[in-house]
PDB file of N, CA and C in Angstrom:
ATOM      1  N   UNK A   1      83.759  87.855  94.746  1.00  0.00           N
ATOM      2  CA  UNK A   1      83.960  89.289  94.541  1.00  0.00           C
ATOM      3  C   UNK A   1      84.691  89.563  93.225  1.00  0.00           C
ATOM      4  N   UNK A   2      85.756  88.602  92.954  1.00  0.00           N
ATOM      5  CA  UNK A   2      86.534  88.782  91.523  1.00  0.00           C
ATOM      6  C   UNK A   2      85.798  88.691  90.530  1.00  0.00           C
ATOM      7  N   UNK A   3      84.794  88.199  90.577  1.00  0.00           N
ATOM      8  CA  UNK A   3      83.619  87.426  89.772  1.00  0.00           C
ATOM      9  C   UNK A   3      82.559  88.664  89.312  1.00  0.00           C
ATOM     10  N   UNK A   4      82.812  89.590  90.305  1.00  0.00           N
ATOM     11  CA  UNK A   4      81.910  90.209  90.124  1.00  0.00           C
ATOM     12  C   UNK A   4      82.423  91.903  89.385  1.00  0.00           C
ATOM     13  N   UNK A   5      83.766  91.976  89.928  1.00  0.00           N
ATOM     14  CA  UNK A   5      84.244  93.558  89.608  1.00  0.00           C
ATOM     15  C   UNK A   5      84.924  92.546  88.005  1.00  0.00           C
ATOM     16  N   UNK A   6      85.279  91.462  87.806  1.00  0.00           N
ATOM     17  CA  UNK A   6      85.687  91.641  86.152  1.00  0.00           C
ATOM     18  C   UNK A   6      85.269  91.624  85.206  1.00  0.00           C
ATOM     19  N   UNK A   7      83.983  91.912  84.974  1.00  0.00           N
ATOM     20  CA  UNK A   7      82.729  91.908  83.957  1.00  0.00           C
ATOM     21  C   UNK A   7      83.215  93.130  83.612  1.00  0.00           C
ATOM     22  N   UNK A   8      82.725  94.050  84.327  1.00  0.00           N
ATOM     23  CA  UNK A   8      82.830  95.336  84.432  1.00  0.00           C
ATOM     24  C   UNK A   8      84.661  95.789  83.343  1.00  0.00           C
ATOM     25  N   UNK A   9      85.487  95.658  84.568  1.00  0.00           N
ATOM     26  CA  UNK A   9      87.097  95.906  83.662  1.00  0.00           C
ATOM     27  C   UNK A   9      86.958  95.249  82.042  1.00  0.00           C
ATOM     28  N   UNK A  10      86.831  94.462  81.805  1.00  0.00           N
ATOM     29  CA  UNK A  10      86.611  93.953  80.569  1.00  0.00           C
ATOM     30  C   UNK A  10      85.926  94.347  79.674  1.00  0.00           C
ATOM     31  N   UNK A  11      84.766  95.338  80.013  1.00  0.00           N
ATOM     32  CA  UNK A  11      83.941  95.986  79.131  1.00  0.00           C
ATOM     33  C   UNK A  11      84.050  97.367  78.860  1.00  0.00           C
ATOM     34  N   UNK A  12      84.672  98.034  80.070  1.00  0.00           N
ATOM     35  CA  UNK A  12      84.926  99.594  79.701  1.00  0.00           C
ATOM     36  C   UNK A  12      86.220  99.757  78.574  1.00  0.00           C
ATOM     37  N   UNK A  13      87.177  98.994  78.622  1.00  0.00           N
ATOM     38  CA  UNK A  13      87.988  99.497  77.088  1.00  0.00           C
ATOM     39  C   UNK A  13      87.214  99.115  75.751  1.00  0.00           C
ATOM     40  N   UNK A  14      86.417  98.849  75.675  1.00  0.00           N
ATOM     41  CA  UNK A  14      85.723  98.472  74.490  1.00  0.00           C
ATOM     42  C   UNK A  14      84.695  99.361  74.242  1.00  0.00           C
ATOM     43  N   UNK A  15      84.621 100.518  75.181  1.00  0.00           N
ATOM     44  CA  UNK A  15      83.809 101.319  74.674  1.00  0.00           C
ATOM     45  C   UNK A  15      85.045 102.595  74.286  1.00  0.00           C
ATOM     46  N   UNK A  16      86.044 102.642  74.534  1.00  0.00           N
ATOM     47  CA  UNK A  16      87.472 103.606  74.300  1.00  0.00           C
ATOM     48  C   UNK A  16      88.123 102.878  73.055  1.00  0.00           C
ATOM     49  N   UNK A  17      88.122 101.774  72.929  1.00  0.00           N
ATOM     50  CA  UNK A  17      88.925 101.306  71.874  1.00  0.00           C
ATOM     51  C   UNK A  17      88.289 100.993  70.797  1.00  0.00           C
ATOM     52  N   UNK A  18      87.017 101.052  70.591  1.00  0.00           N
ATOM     53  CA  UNK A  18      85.727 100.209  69.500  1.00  0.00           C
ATOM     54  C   UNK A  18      85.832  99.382  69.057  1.00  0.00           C
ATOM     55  N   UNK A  19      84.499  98.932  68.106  1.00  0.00           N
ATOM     56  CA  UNK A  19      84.594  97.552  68.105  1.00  0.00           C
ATOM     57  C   UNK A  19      85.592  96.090  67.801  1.00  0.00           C
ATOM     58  N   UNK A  20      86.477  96.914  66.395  1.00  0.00           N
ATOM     59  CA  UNK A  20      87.159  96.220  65.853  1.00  0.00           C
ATOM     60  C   UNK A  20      88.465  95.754  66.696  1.00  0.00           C
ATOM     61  N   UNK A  21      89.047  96.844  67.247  1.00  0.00           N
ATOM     62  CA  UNK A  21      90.028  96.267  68.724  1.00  0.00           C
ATOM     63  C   UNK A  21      89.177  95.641  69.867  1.00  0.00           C
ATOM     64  N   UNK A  22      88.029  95.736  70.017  1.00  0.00           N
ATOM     65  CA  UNK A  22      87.379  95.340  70.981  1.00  0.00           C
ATOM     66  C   UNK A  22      87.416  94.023  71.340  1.00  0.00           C
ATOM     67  N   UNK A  23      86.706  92.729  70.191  1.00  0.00           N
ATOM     68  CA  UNK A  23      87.333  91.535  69.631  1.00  0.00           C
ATOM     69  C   UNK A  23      88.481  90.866  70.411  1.00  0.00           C
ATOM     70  N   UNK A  24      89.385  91.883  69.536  1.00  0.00           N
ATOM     71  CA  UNK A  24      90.987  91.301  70.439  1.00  0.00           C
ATOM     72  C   UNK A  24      91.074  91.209  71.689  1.00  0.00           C
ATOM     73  N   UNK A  25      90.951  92.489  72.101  1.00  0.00           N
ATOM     74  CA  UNK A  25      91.051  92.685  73.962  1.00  0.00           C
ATOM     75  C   UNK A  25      90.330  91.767  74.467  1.00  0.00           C
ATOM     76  N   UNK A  26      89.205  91.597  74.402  1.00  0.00           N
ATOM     77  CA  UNK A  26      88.579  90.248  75.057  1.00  0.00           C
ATOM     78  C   UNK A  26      88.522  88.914  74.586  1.00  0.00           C
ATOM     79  N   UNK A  27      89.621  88.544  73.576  1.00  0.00           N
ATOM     80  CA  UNK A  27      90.135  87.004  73.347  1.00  0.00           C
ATOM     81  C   UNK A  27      91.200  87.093  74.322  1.00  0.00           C
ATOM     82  N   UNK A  28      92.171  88.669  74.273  1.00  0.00           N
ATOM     83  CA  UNK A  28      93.220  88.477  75.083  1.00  0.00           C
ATOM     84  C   UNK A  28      93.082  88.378  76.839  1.00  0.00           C
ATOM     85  N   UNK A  29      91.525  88.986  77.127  1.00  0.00           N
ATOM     86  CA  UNK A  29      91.534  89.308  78.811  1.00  0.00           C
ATOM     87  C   UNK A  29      90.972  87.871  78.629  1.00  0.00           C
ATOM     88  N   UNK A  30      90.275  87.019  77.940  1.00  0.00           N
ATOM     89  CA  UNK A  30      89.318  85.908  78.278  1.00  0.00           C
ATOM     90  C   UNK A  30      90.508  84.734  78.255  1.00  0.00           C
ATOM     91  N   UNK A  31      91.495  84.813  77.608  1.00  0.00           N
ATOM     92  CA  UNK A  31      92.928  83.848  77.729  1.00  0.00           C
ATOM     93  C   UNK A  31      93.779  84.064  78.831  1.00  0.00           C
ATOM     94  N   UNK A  32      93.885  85.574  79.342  1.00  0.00           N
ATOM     95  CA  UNK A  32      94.399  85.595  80.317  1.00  0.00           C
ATOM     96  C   UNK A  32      94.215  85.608  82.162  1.00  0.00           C
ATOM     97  N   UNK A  33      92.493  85.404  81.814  1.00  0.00           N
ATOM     98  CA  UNK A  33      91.602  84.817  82.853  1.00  0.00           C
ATOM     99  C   UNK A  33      91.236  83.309  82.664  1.00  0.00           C
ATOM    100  N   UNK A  34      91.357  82.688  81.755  1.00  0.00           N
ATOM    101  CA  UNK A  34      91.657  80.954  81.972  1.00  0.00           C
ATOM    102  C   UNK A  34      92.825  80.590  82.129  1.00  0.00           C
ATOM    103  N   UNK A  35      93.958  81.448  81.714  1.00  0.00           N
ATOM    104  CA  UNK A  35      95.574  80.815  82.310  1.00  0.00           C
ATOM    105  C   UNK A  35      95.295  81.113  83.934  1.00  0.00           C
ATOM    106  N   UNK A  36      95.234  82.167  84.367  1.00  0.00           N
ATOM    107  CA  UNK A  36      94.929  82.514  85.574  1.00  0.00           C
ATOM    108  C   UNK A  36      94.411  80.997  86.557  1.00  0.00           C
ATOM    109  N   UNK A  37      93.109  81.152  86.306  1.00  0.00           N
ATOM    110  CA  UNK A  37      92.457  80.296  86.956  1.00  0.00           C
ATOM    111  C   UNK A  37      93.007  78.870  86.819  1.00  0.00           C
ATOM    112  N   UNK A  38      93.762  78.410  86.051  1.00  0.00           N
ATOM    113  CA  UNK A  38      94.174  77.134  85.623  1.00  0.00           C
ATOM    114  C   UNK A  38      95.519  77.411  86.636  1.00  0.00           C
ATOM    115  N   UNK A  39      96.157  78.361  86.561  1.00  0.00           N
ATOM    116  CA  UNK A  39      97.320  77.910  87.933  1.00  0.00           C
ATOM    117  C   UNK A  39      96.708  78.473  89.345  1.00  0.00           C
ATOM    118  N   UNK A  40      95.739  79.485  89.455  1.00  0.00           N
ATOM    119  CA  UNK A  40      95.308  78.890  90.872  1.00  0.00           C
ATOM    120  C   UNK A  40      94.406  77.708  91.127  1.00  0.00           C
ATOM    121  N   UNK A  41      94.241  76.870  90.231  1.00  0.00           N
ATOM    122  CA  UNK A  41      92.918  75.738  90.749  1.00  0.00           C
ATOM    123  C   UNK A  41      95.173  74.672  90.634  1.00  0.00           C
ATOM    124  N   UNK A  42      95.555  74.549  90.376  1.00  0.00           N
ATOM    125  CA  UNK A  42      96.700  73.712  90.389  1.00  0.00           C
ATOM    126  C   UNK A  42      97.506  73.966  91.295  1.00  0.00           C
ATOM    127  N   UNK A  43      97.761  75.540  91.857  1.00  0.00           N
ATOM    128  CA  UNK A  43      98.703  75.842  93.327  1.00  0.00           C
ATOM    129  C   UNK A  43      97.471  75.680  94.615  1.00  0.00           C
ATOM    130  N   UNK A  44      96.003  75.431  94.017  1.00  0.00           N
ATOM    131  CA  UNK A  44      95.542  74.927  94.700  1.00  0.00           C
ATOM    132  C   UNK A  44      95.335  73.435  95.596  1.00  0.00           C
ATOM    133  N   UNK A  45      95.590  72.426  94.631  1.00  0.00           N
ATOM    134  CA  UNK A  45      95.513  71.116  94.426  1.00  0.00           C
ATOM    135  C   UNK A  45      96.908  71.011  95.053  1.00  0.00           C
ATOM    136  N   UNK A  46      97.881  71.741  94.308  1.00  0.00           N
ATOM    137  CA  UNK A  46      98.950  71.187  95.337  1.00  0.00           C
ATOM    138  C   UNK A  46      99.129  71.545  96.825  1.00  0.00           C
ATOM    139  N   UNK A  47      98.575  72.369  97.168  1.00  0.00           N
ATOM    140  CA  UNK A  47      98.560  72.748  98.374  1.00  0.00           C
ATOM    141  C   UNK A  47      97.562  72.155  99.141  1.00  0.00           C
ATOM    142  N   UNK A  48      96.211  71.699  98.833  1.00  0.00           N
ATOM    143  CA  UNK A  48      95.337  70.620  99.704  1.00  0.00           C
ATOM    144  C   UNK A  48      96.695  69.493  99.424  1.00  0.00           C
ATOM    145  N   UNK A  49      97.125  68.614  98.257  1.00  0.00           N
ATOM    146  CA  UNK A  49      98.075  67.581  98.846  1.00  0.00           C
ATOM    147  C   UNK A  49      98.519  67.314  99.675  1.00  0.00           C
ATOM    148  N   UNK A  50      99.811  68.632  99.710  1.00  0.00           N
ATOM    149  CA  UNK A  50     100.347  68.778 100.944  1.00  0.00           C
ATOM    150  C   UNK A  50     100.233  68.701 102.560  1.00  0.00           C
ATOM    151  N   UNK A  51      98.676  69.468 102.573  1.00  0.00           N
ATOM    152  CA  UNK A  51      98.087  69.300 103.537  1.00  0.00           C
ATOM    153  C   UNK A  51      97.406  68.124 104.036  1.00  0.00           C
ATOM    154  N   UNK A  52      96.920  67.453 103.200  1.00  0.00           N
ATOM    155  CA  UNK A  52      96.674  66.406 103.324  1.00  0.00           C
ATOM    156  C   UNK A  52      97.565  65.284 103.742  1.00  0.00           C
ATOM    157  N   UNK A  53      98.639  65.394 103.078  1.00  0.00           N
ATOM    158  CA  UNK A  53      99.830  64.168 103.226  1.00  0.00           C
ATOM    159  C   UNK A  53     100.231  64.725 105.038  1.00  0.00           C
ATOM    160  N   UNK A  54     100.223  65.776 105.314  1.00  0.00           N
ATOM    161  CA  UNK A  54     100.932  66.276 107.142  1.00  0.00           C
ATOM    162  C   UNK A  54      99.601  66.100 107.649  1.00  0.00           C
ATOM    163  N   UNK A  55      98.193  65.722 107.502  1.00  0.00           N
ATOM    164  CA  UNK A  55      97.669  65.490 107.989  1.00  0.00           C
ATOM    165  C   UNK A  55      97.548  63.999 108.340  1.00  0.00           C
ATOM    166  N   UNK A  56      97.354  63.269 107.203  1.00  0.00           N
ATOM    167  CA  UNK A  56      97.456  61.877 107.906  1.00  0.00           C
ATOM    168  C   UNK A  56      98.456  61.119 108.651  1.00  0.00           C
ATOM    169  N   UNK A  57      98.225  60.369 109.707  1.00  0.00           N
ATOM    170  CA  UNK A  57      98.993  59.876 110.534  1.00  0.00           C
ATOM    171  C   UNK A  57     100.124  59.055 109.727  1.00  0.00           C
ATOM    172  N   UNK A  58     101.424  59.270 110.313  1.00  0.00           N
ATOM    173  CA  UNK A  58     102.088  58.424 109.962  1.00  0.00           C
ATOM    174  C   UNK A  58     102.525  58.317 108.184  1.00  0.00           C
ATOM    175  N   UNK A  59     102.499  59.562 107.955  1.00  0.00           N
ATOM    176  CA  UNK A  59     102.537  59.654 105.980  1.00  0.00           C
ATOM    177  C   UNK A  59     104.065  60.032 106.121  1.00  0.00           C
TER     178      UNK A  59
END
């Protein structure tokens, strides 16, 4: 669903701000959607660990 409504947010200030700010805003939303995703795929990983380690017997 996130996947799908942020195409959209990302493209309507670029028709308010034109082209030349436009550029920017989407180096800045496209950096601040790979930091994003880079700490939920990592509070992800740590959290299967976790689960993992109380799952196996005897850990």
């Amino acid at each position: 669903m996130q996947r799908l409504i942020s195409p959209i947010l990302t493209r309507r200030p670029t028709l308010l701000a034109g082209p030349r700010s436009a550029r920017r805003y989407d180096a800045v939303v496209s950096l601040r959607a790979y930091r994003e995703a880079r700490q939920l795929r990592e509070s992800a990983e740590r959290i299967l660990a976790v689960s993992a380690r109380h799952m196996l017997p005897g850990a």
